[in-house]
Structures are given as structure tokens and as C-alpha cells.
N, C-alpha and C. Protein backbone atom coordinates (compact mmCIF):
# COMPACT_ATOMS: atom_id res chain seq x y z
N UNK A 1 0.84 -1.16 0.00
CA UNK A 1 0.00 0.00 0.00
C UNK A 1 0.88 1.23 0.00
N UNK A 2 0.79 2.40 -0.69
CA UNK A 2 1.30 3.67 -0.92
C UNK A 2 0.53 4.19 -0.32
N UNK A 3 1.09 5.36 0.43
CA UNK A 3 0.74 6.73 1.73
C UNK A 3 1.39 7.99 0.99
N UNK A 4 0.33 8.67 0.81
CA UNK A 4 0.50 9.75 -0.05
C UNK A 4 0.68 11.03 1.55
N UNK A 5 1.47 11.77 1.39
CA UNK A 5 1.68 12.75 2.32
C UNK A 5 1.73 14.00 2.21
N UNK A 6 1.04 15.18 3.20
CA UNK A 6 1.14 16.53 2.07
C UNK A 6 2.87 17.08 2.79
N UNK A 7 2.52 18.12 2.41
CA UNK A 7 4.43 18.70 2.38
C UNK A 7 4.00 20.23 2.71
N UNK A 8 5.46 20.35 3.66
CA UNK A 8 5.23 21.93 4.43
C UNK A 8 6.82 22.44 3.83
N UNK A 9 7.01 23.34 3.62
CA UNK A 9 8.73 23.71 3.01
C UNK A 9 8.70 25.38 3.57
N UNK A 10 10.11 25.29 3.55
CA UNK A 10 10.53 26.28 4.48
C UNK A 10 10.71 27.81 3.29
N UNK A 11 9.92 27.71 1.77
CA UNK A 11 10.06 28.73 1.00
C UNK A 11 8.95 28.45 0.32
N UNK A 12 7.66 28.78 0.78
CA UNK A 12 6.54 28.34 -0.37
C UNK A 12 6.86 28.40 -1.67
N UNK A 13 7.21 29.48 -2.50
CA UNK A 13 7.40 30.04 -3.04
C UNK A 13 8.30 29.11 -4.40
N UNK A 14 9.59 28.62 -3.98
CA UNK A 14 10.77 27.81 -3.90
C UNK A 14 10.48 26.04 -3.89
N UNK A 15 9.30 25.48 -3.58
CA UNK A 15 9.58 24.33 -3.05
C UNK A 15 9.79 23.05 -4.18
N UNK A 16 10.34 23.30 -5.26
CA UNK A 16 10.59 22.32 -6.05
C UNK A 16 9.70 21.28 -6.48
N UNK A 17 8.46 21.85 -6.46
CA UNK A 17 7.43 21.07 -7.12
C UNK A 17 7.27 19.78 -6.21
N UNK A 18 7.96 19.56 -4.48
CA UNK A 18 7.64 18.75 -3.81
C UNK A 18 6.14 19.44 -3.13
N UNK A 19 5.23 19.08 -3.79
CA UNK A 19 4.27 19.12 -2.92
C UNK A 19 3.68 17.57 -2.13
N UNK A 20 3.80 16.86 -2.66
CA UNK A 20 3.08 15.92 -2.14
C UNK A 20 4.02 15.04 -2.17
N UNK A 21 4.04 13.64 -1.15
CA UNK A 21 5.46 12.76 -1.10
C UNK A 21 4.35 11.11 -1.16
N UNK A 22 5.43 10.22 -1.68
CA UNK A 22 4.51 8.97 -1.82
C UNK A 22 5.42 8.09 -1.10
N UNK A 23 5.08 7.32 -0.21
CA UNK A 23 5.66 6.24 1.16
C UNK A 23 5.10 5.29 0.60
N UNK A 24 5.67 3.90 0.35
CA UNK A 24 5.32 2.33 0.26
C UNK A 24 5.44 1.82 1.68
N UNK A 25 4.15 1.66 2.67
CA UNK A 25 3.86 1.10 3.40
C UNK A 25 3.99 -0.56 3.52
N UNK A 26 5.11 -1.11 3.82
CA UNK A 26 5.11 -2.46 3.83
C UNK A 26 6.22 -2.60 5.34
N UNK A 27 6.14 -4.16 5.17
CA UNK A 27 6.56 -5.13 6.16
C UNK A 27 8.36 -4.58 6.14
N UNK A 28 9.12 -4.30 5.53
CA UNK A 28 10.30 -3.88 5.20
C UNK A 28 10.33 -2.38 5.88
N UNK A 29 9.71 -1.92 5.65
CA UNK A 29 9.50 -0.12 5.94
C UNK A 29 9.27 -0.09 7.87
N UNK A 30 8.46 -0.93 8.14
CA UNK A 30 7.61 -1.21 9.33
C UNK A 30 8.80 -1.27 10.26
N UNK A 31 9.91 -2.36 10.08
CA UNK A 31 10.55 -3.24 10.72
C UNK A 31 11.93 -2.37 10.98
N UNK A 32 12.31 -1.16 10.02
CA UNK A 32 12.99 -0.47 10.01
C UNK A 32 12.55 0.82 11.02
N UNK A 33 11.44 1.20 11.04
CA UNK A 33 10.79 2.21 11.68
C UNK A 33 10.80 2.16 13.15
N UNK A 34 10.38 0.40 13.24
CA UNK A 34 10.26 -0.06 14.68
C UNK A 34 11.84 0.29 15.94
N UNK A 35 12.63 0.22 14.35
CA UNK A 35 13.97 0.09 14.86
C UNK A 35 14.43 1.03 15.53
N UNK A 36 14.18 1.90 14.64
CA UNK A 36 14.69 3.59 14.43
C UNK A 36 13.87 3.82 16.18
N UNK A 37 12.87 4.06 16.29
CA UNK A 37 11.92 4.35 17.21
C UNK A 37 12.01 3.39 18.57
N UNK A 38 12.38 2.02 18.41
CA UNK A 38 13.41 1.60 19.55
C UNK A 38 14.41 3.03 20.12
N UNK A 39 15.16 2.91 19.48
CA UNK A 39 16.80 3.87 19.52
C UNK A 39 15.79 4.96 20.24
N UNK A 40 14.95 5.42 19.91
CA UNK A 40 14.36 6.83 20.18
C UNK A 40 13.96 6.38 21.43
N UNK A 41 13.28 5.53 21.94
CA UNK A 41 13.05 5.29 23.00
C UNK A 41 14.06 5.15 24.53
N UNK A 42 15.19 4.35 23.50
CA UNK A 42 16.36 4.37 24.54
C UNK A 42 16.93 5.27 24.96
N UNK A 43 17.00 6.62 24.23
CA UNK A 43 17.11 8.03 23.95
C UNK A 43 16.38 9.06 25.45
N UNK A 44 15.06 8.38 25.06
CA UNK A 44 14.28 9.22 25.68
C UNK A 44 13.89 8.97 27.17
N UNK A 45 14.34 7.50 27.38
CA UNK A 45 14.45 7.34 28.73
C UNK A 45 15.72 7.87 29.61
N UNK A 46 16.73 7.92 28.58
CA UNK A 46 18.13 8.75 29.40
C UNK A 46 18.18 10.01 29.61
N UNK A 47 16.46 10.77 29.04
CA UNK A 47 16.29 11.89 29.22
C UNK A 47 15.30 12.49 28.25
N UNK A 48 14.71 13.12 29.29
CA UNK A 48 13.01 13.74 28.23
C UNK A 48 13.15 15.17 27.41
N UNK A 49 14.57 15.22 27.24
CA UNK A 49 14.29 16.28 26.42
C UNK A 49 15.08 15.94 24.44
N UNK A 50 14.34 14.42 24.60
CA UNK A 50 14.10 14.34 23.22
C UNK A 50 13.48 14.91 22.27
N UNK A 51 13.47 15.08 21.18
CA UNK A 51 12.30 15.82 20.15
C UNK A 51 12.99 14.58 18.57
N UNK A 52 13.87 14.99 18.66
CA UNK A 52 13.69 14.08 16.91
C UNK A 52 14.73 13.32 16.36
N UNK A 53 15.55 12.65 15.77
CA UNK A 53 16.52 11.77 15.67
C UNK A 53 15.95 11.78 13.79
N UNK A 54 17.34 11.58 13.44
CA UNK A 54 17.35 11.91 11.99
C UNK A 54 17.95 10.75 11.23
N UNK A 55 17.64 10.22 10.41
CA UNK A 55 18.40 8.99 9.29
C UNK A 55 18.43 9.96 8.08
N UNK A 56 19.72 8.97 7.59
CA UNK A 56 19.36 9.29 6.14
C UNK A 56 18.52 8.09 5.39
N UNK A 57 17.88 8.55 4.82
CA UNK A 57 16.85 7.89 3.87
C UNK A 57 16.03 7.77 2.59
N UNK A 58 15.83 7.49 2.01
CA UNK A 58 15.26 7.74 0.56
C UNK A 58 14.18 7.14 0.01
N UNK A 59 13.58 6.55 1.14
CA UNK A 59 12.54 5.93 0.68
C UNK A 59 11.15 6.42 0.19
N UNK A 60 11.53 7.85 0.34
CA UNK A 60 10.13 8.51 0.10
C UNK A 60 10.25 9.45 -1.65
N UNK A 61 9.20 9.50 -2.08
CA UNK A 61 9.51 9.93 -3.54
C UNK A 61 8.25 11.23 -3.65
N UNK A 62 8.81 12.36 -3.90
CA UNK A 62 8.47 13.64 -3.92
C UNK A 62 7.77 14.26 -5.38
N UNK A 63 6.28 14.59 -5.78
CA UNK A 63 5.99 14.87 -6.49
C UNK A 63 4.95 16.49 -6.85
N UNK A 64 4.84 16.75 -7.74
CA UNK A 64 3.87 17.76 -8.01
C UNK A 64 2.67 17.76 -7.44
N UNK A 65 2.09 19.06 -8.26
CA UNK A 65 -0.04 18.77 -7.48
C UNK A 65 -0.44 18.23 -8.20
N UNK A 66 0.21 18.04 -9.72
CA UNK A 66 -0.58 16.74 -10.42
C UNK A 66 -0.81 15.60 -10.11
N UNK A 67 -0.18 14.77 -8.99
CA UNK A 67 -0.44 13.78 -7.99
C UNK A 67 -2.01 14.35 -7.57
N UNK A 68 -2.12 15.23 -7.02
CA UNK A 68 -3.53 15.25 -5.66
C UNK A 68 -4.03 15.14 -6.99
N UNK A 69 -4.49 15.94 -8.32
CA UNK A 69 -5.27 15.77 -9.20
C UNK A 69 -5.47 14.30 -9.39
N UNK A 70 -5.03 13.60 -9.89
CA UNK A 70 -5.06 12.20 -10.17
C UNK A 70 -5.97 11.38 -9.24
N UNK A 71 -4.82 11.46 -8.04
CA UNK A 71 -6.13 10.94 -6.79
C UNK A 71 -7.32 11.33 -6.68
N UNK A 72 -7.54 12.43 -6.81
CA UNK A 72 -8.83 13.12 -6.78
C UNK A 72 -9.77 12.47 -7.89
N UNK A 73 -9.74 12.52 -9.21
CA UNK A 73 -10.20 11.82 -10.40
C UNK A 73 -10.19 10.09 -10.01
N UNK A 74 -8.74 9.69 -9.86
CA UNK A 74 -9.27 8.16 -9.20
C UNK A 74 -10.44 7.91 -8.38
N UNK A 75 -10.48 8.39 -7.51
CA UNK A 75 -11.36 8.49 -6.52
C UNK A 75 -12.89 8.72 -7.02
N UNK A 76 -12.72 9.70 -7.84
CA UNK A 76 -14.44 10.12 -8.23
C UNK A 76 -14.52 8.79 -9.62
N UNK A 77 -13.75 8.41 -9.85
CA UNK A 77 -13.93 7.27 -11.00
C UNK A 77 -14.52 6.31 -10.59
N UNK A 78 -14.00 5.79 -9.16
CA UNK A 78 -14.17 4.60 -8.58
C UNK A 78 -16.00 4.61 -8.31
N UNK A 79 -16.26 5.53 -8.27
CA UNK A 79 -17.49 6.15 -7.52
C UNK A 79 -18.78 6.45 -8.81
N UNK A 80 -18.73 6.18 -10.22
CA UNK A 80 -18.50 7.16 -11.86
C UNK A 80 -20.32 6.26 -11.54
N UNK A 81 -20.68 7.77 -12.15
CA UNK A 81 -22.03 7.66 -12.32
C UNK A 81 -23.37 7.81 -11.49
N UNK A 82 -22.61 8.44 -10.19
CA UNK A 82 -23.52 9.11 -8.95
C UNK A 82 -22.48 10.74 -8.44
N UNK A 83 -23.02 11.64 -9.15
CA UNK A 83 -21.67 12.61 -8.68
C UNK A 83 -22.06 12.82 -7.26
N UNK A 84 -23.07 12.96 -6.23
CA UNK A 84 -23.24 12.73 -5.28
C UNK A 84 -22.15 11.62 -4.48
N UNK A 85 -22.34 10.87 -4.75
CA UNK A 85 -21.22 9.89 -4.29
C UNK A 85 -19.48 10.12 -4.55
N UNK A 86 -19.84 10.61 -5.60
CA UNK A 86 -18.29 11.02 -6.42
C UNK A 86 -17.83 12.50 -5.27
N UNK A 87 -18.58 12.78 -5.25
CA UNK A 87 -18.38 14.33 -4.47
C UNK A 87 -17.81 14.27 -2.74
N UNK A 88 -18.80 13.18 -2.51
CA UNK A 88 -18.49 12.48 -0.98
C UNK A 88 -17.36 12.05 -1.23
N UNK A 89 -16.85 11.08 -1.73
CA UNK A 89 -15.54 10.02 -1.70
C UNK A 89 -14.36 11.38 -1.88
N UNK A 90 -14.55 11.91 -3.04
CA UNK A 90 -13.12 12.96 -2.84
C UNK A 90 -13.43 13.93 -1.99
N UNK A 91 -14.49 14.24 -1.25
CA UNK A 91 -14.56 15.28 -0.41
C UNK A 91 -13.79 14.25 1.10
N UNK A 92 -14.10 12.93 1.23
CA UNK A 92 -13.37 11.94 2.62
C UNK A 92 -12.09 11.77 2.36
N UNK A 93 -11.66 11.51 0.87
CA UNK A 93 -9.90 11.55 0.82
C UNK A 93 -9.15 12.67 1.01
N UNK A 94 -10.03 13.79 0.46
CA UNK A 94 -9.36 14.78 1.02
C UNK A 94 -9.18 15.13 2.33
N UNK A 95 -10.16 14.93 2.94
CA UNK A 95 -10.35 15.35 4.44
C UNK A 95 -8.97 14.86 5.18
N UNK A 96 -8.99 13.50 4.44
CA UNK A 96 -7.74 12.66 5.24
C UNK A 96 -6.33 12.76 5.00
N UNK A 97 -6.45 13.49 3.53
CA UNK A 97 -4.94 13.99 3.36
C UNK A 97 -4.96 15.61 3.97
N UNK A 98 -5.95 16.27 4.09
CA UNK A 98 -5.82 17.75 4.92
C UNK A 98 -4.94 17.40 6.32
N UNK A 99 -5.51 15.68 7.04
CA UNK A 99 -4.99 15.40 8.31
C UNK A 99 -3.65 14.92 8.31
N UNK A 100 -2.86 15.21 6.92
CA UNK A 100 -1.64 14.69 6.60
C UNK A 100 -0.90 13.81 5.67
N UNK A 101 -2.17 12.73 5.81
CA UNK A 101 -1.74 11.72 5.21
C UNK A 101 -3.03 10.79 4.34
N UNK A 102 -3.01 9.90 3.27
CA UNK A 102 -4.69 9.12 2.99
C UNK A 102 -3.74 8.43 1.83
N UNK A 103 -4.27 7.42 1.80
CA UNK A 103 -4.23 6.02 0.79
C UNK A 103 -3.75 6.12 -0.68
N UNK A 104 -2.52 5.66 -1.47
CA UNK A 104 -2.70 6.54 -2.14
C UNK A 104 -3.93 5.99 -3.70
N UNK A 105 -4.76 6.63 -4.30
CA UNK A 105 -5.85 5.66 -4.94
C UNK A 105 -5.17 4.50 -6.03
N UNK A 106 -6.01 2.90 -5.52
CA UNK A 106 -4.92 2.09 -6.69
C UNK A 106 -5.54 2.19 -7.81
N UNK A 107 -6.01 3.10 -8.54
CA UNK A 107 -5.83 3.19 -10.65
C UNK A 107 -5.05 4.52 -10.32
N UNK A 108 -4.13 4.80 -8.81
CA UNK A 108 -3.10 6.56 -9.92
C UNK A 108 -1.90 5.56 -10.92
N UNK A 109 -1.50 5.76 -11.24
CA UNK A 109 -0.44 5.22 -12.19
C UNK A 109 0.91 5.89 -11.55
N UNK A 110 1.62 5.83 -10.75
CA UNK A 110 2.88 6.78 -10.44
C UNK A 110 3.90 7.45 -11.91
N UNK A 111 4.01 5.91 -12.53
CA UNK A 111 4.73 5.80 -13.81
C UNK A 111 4.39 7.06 -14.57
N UNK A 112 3.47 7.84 -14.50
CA UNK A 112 2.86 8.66 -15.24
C UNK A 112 2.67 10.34 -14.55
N UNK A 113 3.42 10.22 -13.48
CA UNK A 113 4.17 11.25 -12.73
C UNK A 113 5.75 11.04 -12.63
N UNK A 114 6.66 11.92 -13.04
CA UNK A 114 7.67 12.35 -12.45
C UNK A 114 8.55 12.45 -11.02
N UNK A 115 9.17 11.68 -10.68
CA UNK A 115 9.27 11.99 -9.25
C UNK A 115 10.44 13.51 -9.05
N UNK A 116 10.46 14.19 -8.16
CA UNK A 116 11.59 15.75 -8.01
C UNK A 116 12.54 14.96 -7.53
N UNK A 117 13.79 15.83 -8.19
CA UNK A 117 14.74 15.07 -7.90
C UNK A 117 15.43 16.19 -6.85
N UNK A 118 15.67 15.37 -5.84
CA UNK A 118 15.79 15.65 -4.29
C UNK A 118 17.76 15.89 -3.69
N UNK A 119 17.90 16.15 -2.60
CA UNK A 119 19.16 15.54 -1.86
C UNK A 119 18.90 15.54 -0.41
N UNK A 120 19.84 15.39 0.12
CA UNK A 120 20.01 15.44 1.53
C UNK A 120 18.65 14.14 2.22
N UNK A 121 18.08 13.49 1.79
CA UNK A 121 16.75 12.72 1.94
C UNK A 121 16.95 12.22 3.51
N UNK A 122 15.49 12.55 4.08
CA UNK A 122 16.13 11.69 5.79
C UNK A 122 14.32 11.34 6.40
N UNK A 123 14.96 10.62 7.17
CA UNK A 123 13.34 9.99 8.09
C UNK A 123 13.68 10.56 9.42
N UNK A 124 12.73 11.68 9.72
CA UNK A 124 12.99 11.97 11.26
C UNK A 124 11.79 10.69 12.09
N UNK A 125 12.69 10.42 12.91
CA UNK A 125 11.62 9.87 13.95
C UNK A 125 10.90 11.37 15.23
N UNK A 126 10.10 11.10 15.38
CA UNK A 126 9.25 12.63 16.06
C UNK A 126 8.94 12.10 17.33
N UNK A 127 9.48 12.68 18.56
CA UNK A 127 8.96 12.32 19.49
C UNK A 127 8.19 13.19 20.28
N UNK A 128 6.72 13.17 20.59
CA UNK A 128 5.93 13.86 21.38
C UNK A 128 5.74 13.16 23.20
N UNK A 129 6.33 13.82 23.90
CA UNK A 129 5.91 13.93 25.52
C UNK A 129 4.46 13.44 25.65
N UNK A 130 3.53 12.92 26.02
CA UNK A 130 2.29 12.49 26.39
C UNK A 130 2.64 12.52 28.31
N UNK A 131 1.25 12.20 28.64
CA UNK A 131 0.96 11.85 30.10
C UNK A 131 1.26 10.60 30.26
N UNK A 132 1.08 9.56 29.21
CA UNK A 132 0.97 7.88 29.12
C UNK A 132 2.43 7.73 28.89
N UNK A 133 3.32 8.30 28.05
CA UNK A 133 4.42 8.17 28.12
C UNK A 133 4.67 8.56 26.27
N UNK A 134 6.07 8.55 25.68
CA UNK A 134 6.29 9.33 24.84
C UNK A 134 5.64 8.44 23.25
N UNK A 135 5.11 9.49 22.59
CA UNK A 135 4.47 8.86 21.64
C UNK A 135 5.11 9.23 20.15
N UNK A 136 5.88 8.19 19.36
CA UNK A 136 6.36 8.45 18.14
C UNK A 136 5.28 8.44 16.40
N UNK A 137 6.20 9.53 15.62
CA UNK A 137 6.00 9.69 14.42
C UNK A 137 6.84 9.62 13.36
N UNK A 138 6.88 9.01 12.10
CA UNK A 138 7.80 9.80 11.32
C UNK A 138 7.60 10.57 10.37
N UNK A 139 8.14 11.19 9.69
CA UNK A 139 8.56 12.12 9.03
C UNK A 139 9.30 12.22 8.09
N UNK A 140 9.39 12.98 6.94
CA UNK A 140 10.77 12.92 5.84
C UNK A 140 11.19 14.58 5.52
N UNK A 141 12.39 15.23 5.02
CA UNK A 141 12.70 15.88 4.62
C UNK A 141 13.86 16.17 4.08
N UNK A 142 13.55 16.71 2.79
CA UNK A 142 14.73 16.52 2.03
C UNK A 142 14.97 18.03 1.31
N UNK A 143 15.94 18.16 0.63
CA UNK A 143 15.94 19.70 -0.07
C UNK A 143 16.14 19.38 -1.25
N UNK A 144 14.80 20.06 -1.96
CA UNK A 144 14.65 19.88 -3.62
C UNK A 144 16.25 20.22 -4.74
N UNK A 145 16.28 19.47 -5.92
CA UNK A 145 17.60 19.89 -5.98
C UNK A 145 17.71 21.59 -6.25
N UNK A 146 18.86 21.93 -6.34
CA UNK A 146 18.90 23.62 -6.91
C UNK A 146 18.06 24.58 -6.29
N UNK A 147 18.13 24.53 -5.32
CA UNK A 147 17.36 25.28 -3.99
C UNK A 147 17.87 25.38 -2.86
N UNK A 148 17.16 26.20 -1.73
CA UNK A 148 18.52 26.27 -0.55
C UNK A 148 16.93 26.17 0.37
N UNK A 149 15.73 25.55 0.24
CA UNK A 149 14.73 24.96 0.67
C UNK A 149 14.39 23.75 1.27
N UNK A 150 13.99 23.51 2.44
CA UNK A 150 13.71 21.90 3.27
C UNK A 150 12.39 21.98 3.47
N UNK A 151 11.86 20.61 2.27
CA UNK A 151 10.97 20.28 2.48
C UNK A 151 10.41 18.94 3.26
N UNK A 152 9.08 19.57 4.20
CA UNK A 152 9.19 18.31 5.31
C UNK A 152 7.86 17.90 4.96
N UNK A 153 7.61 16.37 5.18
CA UNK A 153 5.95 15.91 5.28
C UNK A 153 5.20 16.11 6.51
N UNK A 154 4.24 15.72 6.44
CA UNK A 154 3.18 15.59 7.80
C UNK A 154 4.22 14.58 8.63
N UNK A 155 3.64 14.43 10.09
CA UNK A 155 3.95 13.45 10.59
C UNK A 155 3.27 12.30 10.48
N UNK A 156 3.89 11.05 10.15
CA UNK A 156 2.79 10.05 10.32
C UNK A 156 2.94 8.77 11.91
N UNK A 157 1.93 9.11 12.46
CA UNK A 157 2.43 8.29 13.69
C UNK A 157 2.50 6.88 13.56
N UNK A 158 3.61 6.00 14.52
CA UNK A 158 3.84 4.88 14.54
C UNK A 158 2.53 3.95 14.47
N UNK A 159 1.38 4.30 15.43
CA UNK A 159 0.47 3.16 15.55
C UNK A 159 0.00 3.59 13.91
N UNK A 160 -0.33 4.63 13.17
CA UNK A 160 -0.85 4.68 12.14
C UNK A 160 -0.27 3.77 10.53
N UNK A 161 1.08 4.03 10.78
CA UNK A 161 1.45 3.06 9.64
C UNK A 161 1.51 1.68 9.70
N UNK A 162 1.55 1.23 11.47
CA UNK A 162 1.35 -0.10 12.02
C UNK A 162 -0.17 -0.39 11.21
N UNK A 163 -1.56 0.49 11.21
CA UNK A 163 -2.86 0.02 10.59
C UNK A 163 -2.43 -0.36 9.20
N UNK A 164 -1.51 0.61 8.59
CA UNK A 164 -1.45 0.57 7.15
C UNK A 164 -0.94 -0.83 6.75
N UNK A 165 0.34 -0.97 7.89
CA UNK A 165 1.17 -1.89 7.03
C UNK A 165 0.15 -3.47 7.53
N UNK A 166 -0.88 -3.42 8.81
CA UNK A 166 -1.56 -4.41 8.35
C UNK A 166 -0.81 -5.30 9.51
N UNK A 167 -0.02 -4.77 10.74
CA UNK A 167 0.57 -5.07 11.30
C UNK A 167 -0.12 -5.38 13.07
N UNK A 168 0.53 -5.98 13.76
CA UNK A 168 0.24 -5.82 15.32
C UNK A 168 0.83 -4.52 15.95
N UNK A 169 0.40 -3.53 16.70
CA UNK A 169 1.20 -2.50 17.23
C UNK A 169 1.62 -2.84 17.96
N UNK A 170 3.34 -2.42 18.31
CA UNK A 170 4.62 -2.09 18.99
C UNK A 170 3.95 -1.76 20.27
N UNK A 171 3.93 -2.66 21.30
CA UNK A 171 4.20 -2.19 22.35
C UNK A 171 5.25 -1.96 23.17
């Protein structure tokens, strides 16, 4: 499953056509994350004034708004012949990529987008303080090429890509 993500950059203006980032949610991705977010944990018990731990990484692939278009049209396709219905379905995917992150639709074709060609590529692990105890996310950001711009995704939290990837959550 692909996790489409929106993107915040530190030069609106500038951001290298990374608007939107595409994550392959699998068993490989999961097991690496778990890892990373171990370390963060060991981190954060030697002291609470953790916030974020950085990899380098590349697993995430950075594209235009012609991506959200696509999804958007997938979506009302899937739905073709009640625009009522069509209207609902991309009005709920959107909702869910406004919250960061949403599915990415299976008829987009990626092949048929461009990915930006990037450097510096990294997975922050995100750690938030709770009352229950500290709760992780990750994250990507990279700087588009030929720019002096860092573009970052939403956060996506650990138990959330645990649903995606279809997994048991990390306790």
C-alpha cells in the first residue's frame, strides 16, 4: 500500500514542485521504523528532552499537485455515475490527506508522474511527551535539488502506519 503525504517547506514560493510525497507502506518499511523508534526510545528514557533523531533515507519519492489531481479523479472514478457519491468520496480523501496523510488511490499510475529530484533525503523519527508516556512519528525531509529549501511531510504516527502496514502494534 502507498501513503501519499502533504508537504510543508521552508520557502513556499521555492519548493521544487515537492508538494506531495509517496511512502510504500510495507513489512520492510515497518521493521525499520520499529527500529529507528526503539533507539528513540532508549534516547528518551536517558532523558526527556528528546524531540527528533534523523536517518538518512530515501525511501520517500516527492511529487507535483498533479499527484492530488489524479487521486482526486481516481477516486471520483471509482465512484463514476452518482456525482453525489463522487463528491463524498473525494470530499473523505481529502479530508484525510488535509490530516496529513490518505491512501494513495490504486488506478493513480505513479509511472505517469515524475518523481523531483531531491538531496540530503532523511526519516525523522518525532517524538511527542504524552501523560501515558512518549508517543512516536515519522517524518521525511529533504531539499529539492537547486534550492537552498527543506521540504518536510506531515507526521505520520507509529500506531498509524502499524494500521497501514496491516501489522500488530509495537508495544
Amino acid at each position: 500500500m502507498k501513503i501519499v503525504l502533504d508537504t510543508h517547506c521552508t520557502s513556499p514560493e521555492c519548493n521544487g514542485d515537492c508538494d506531495y510525497a509517496v511512502l510504500d507502506a510495507t513489512a520492510d518499511l515497518l521493521k525499520v521504523v520499529r527500529s529507528r523508534v526503539g533507539l528513540a526510545r532508549q534516547a528518551y528514557r536517558k532523558g526527556h528532552d528528546l524531540l527528533e533523531l534523523y536517518f538518512w533515507d530515501y525511501r520517500l519519492d516527492f511529487y507535483d499537485a498533479t499527484l492530488l489531481t489524479a487521486c482526486e479523479e481516481a477516486v471520483a472514478a471509482a465512484t463514476a455515475g452518482n456525482e453525489e457519491a463522487q463528491a463524498a468520496a473525494v470530499e473523505a480523501w481529502s479530508k484525510a490527506l488535509d490530516n496529513g496523510h490518505a491512501v494513495l488511490p490504486d488506478a493513480v499510475d505513479l509511472t505517469a508522474h515524475s518523481p523531483q529530484r531531491t538531496e540530503c533525503d532523511q526519516m525523522i523519527v518525532q517524538c511527542s511527551p504524552t501523560p501515558k508516556g512518549p508517543e512516536f512519528e515519522i517524518a521525511g525531509v529533504v531539499i529539492p535539488k537547486h534550492t537552498d529549501s527543506y521540504v518536510t511531510t506531515c507526521g505520520l504516527p507509529l500506531a498509524v502506519l502499524e494500521d497501514y502496514c496491516g501489522k500488530e502494534p509495537l508495544k
